[in-house]
PDB file of N, CA and C in Angstrom:
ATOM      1  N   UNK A   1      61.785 -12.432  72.453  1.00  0.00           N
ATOM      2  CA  UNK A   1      63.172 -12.718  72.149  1.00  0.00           C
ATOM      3  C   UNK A   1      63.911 -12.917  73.472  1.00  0.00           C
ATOM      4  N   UNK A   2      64.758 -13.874  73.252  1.00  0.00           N
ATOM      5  CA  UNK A   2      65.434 -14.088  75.052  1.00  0.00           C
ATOM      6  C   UNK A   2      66.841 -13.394  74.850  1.00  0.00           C
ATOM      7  N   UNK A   3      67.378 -13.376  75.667  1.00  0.00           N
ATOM      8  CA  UNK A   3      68.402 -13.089  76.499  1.00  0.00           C
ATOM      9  C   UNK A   3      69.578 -13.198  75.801  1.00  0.00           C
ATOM     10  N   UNK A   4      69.675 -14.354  75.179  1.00  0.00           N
ATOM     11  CA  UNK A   4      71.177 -14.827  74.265  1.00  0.00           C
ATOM     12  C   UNK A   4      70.746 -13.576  73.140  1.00  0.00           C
ATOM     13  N   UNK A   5      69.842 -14.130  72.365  1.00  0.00           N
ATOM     14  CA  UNK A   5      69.662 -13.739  70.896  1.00  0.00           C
ATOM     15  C   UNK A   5      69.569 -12.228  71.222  1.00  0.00           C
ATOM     16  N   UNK A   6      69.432 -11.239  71.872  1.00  0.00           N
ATOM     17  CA  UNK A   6      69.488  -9.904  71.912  1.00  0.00           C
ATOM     18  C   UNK A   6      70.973  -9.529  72.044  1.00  0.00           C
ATOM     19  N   UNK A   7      71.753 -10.052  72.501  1.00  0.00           N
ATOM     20  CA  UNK A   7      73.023 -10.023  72.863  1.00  0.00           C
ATOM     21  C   UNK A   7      74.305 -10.311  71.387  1.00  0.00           C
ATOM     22  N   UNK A   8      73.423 -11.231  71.047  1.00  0.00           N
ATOM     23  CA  UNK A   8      74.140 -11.597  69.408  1.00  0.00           C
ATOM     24  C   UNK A   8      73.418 -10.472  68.429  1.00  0.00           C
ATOM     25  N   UNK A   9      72.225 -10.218  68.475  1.00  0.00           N
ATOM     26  CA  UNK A   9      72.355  -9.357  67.568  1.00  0.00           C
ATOM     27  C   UNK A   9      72.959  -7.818  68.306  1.00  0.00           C
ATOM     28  N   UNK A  10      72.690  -7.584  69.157  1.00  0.00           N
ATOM     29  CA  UNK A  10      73.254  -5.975  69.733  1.00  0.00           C
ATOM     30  C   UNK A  10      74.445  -6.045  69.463  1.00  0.00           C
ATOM     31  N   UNK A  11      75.621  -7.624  69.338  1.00  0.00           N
ATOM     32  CA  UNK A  11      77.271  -7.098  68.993  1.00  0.00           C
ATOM     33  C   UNK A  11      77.035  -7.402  67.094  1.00  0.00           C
ATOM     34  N   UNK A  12      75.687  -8.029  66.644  1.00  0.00           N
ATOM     35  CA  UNK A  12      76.254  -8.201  65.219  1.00  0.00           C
ATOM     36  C   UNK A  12      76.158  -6.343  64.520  1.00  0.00           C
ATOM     37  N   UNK A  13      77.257  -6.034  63.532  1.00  0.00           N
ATOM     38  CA  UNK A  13      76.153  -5.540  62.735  1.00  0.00           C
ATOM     39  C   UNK A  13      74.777  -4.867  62.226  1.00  0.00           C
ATOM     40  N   UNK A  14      74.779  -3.314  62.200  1.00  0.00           N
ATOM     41  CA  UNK A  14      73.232  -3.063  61.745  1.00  0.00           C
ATOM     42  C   UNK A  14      72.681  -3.842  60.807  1.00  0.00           C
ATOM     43  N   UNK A  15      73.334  -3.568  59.317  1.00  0.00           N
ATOM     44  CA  UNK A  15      72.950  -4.606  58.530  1.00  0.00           C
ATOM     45  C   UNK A  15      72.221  -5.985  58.810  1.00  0.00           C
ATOM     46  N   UNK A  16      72.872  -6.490  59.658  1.00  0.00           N
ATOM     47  CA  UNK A  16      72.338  -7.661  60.127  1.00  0.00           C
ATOM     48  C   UNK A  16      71.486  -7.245  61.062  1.00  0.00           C
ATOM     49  N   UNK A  17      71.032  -6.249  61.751  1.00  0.00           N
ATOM     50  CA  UNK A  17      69.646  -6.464  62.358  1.00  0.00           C
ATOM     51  C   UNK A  17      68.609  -6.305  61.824  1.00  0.00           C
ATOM     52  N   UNK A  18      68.922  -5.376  60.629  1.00  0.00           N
ATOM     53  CA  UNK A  18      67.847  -5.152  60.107  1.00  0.00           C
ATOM     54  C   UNK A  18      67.656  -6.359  59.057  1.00  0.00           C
ATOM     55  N   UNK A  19      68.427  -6.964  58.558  1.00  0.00           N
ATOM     56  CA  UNK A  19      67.779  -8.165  58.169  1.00  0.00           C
ATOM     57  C   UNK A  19      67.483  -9.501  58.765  1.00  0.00           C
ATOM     58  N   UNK A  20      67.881  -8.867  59.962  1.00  0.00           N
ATOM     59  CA  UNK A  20      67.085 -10.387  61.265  1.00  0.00           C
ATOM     60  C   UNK A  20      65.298  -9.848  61.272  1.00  0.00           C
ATOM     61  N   UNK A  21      65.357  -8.555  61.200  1.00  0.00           N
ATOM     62  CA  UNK A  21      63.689  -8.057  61.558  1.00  0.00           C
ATOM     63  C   UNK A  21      63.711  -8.347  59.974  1.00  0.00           C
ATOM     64  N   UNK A  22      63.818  -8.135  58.973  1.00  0.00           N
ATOM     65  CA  UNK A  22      63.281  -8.753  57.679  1.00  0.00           C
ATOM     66  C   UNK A  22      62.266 -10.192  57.562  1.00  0.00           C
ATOM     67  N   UNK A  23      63.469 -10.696  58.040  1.00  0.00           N
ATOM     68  CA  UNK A  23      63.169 -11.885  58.428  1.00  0.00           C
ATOM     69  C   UNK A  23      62.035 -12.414  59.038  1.00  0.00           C
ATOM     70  N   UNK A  24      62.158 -11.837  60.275  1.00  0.00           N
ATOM     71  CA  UNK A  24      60.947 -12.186  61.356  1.00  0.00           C
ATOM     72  C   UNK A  24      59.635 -11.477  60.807  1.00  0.00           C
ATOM     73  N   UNK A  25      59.443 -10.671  59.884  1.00  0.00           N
ATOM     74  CA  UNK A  25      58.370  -9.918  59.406  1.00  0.00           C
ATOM     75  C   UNK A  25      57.973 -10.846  58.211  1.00  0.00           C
ATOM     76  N   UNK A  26      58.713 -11.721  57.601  1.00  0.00           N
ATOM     77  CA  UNK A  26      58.244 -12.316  56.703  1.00  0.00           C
ATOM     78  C   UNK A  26      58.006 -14.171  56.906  1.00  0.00           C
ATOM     79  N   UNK A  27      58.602 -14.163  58.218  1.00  0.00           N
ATOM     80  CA  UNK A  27      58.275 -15.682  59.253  1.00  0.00           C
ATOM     81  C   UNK A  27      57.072 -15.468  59.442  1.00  0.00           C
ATOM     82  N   UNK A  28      56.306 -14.011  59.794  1.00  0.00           N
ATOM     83  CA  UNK A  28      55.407 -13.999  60.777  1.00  0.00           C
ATOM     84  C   UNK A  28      54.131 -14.065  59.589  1.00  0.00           C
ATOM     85  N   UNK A  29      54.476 -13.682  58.734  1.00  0.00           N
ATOM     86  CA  UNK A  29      53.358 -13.246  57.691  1.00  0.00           C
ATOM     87  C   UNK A  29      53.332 -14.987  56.834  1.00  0.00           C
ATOM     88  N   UNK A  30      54.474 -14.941  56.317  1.00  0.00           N
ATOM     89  CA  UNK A  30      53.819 -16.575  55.893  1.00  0.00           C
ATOM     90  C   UNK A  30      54.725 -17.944  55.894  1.00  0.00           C
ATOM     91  N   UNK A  31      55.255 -17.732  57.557  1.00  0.00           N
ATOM     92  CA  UNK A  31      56.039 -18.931  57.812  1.00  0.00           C
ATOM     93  C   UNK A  31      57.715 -19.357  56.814  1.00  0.00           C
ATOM     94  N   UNK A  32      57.794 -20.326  57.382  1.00  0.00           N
ATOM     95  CA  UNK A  32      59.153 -21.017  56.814  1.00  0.00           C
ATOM     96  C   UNK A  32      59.164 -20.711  54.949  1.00  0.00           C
ATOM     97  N   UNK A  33      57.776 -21.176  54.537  1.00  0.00           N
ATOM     98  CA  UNK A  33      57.814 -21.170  53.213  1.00  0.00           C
ATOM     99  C   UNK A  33      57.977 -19.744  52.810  1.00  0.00           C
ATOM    100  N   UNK A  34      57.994 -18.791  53.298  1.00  0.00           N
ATOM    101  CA  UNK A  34      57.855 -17.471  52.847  1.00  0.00           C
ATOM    102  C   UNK A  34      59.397 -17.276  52.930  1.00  0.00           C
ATOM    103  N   UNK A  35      60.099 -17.637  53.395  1.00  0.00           N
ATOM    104  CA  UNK A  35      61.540 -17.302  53.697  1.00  0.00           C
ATOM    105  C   UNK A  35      62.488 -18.394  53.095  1.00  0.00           C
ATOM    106  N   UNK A  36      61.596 -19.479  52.430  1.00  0.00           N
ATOM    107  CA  UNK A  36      62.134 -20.471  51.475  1.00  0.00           C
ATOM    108  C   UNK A  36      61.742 -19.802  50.050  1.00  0.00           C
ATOM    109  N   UNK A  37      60.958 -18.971  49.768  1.00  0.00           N
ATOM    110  CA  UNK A  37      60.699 -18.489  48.324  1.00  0.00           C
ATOM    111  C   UNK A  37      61.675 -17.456  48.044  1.00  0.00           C
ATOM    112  N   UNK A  38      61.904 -16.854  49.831  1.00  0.00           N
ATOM    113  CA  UNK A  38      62.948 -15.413  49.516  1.00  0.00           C
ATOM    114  C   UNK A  38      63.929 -15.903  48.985  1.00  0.00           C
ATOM    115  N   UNK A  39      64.057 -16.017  47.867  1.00  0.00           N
ATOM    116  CA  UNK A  39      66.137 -16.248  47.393  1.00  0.00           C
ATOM    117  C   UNK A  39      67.241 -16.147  48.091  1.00  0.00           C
ATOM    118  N   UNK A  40      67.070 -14.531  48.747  1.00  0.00           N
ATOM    119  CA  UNK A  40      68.004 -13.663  49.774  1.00  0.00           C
ATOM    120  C   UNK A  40      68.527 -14.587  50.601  1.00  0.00           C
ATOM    121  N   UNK A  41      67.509 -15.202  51.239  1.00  0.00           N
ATOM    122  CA  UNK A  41      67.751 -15.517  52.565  1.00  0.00           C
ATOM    123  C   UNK A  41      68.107 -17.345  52.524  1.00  0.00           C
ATOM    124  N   UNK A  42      67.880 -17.910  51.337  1.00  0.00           N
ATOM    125  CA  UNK A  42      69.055 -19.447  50.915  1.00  0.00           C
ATOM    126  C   UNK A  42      68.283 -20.167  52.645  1.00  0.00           C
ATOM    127  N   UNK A  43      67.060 -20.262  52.442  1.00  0.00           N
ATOM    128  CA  UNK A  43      66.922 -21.337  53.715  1.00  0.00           C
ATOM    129  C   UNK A  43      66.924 -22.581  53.308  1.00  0.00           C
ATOM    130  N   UNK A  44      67.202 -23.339  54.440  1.00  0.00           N
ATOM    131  CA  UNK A  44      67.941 -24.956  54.266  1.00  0.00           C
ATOM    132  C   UNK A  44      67.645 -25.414  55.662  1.00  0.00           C
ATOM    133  N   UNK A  45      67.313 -27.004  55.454  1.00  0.00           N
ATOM    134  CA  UNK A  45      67.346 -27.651  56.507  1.00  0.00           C
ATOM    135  C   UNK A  45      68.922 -28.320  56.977  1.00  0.00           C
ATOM    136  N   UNK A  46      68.837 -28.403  58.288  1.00  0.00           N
ATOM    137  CA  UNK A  46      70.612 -28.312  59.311  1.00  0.00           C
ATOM    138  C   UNK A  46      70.283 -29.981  58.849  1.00  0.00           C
ATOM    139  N   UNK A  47      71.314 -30.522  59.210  1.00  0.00           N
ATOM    140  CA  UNK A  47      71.527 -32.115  59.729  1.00  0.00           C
ATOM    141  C   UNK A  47      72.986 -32.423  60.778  1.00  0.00           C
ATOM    142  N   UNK A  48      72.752 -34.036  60.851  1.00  0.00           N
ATOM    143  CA  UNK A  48      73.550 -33.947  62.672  1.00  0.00           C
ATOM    144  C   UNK A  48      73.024 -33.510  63.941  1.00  0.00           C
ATOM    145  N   UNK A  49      73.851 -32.663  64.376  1.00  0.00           N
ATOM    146  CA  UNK A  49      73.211 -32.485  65.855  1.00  0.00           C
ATOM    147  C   UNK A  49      72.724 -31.136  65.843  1.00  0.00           C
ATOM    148  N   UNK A  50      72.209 -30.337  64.574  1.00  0.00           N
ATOM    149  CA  UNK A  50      71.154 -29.412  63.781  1.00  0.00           C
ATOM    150  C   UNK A  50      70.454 -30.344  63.749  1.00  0.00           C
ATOM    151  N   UNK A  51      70.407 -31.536  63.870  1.00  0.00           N
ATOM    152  CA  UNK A  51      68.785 -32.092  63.050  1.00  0.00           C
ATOM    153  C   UNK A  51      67.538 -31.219  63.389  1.00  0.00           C
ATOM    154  N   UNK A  52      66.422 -31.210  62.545  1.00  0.00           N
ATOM    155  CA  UNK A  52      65.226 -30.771  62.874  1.00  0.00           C
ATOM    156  C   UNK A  52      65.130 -29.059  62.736  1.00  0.00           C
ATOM    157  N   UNK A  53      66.346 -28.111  62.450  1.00  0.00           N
ATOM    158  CA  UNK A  53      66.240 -26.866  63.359  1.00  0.00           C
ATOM    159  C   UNK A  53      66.304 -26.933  61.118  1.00  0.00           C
ATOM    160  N   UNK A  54      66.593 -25.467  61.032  1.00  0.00           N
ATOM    161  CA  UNK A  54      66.585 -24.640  59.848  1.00  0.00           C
ATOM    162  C   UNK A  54      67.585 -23.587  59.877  1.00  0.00           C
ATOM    163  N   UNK A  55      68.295 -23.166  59.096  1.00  0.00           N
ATOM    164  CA  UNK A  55      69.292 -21.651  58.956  1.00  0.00           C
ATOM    165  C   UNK A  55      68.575 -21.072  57.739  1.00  0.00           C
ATOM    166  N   UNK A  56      68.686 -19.711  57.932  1.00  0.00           N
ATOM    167  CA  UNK A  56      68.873 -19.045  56.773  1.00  0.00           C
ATOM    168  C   UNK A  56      69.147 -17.574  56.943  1.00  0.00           C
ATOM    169  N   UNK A  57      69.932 -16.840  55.589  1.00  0.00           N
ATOM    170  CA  UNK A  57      71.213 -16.447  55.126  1.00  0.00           C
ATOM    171  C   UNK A  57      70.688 -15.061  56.068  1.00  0.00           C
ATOM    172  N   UNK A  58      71.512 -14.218  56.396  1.00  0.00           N
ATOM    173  CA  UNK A  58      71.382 -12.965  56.771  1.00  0.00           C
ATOM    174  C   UNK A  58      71.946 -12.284  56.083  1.00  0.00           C
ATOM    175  N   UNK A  59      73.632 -12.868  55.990  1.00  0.00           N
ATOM    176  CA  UNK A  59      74.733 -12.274  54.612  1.00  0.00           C
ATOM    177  C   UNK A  59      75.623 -13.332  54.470  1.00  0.00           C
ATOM    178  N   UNK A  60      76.467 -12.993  53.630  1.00  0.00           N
ATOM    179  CA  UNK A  60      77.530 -14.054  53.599  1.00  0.00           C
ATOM    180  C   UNK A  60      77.893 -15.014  54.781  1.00  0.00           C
ATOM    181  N   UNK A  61      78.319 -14.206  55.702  1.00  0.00           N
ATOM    182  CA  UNK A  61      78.617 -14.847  56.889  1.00  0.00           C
ATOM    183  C   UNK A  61      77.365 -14.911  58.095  1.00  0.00           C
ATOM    184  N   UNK A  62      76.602 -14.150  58.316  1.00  0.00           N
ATOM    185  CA  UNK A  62      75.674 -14.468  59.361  1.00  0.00           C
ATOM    186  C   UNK A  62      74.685 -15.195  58.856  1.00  0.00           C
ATOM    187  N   UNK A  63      74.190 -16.112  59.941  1.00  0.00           N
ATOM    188  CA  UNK A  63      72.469 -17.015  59.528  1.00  0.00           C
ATOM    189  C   UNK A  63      72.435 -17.047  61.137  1.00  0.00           C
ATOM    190  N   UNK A  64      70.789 -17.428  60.875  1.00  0.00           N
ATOM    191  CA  UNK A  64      69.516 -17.674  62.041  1.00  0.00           C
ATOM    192  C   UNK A  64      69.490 -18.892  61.745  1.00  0.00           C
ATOM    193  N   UNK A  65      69.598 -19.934  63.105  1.00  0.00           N
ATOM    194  CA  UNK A  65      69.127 -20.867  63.423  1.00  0.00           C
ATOM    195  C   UNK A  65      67.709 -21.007  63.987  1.00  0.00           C
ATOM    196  N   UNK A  66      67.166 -21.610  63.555  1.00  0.00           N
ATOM    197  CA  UNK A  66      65.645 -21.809  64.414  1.00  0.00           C
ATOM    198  C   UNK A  66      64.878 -22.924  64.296  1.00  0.00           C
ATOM    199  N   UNK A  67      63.776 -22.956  64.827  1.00  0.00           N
ATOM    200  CA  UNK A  67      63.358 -24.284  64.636  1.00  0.00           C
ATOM    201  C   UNK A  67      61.536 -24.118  64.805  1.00  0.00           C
ATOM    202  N   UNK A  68      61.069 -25.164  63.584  1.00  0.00           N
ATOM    203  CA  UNK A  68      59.543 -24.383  63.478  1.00  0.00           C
ATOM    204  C   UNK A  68      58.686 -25.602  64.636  1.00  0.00           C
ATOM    205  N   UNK A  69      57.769 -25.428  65.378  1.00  0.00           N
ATOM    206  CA  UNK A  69      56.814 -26.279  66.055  1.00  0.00           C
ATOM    207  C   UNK A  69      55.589 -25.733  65.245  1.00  0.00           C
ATOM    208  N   UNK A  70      55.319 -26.739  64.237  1.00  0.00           N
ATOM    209  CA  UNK A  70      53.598 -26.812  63.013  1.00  0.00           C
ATOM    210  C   UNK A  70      52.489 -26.707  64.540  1.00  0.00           C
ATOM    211  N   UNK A  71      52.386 -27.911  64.952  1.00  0.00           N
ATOM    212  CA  UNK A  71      51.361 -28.101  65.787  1.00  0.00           C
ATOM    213  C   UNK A  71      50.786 -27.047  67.007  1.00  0.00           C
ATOM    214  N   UNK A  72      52.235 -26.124  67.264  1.00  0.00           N
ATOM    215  CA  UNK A  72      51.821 -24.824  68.215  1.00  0.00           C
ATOM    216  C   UNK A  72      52.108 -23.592  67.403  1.00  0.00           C
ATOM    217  N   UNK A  73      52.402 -23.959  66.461  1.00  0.00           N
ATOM    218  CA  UNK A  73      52.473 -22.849  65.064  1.00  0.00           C
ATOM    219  C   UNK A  73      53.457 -21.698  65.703  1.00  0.00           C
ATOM    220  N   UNK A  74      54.182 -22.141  66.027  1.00  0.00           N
ATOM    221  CA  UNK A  74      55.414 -21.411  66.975  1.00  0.00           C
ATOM    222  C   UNK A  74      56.842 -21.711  66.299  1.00  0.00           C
ATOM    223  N   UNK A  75      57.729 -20.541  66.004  1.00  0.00           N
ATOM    224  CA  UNK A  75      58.927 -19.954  65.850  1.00  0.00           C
ATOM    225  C   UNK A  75      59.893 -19.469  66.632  1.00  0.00           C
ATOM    226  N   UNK A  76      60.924 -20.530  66.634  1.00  0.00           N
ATOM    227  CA  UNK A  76      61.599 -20.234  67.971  1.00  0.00           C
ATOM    228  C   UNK A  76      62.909 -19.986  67.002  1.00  0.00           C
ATOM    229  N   UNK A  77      63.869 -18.316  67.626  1.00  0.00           N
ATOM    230  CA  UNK A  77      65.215 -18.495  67.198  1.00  0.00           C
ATOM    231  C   UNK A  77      66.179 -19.443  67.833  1.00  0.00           C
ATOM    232  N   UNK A  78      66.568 -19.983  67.556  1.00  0.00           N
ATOM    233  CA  UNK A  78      67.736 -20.539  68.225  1.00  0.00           C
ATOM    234  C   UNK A  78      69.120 -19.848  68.669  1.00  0.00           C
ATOM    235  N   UNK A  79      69.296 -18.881  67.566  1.00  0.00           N
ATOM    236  CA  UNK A  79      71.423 -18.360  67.497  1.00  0.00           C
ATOM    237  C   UNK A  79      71.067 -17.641  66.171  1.00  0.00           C
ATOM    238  N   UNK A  80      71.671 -16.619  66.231  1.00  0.00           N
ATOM    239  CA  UNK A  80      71.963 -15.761  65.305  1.00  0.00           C
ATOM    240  C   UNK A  80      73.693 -15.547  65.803  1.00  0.00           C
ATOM    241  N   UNK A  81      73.906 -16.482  64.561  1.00  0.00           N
ATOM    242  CA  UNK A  81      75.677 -16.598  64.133  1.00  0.00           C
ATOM    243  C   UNK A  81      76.419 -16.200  63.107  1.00  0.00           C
ATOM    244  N   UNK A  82      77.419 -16.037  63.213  1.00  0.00           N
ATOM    245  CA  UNK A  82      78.692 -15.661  61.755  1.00  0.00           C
ATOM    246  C   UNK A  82      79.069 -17.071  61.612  1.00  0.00           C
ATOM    247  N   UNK A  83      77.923 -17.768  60.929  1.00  0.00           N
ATOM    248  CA  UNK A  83      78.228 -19.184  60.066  1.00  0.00           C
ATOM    249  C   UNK A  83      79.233 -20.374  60.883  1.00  0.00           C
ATOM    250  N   UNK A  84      78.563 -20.337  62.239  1.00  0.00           N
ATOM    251  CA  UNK A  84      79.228 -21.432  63.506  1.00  0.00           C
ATOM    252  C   UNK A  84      78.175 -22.609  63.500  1.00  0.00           C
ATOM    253  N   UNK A  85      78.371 -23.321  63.192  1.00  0.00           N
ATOM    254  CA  UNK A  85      76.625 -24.517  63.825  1.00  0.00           C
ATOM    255  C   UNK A  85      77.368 -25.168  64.886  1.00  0.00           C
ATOM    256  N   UNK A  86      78.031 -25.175  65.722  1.00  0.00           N
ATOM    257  CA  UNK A  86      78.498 -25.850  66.856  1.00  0.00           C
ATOM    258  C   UNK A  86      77.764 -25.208  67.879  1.00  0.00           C
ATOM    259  N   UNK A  87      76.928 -26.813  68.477  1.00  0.00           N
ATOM    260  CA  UNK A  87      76.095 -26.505  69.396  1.00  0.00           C
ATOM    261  C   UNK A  87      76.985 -25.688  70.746  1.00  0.00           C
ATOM    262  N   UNK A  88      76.313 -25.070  71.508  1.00  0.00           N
ATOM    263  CA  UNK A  88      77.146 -24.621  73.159  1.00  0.00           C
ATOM    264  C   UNK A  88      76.414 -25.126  73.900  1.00  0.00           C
TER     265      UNK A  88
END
């Protein structure tokens, strides 16, 4: 985990960390589709200048941006936000 994303979650919310590690426990076990079956978590593909990346729900207001690489079978967060998609 880098540098930004520890920083967003250390000011979000327990709630929300513990369902960022939800998350990542069920990315790790069976990918995007596993977190597209979760209901909870309402994943969706971004469009615009999201193209390519993915959100999904933490709570009402927070989501994980990320973005999947198939070919290095790698999961990268992008932003863990209170429902901002404006790139920085």
């Amino acid at each position: 985990m880098n540098r930004r994303i520890s920083k967003q979650l250390h000011s979000a919310p327990l709630e929300i960390r513990k369902r960022y590690e939800k998350c990542q426990d069920i990315a790790a076990i069976s990918g995007p589709p596993g977190l597209r079956a979760s209901r909870g978590f309402r994943d969706e593909t971004l469009s615009g200048t999201w193209s390519g990346h993915r959100s999904s729900r933490l709570n009402v207001q927070y989501r994980v941006i990320y973005r999947v690489f198939v070919e290095r079978q790698l999961f990268q967060v992008i932003e863990v936000t209170p429902h901002n998609y404006r790139k920085r």
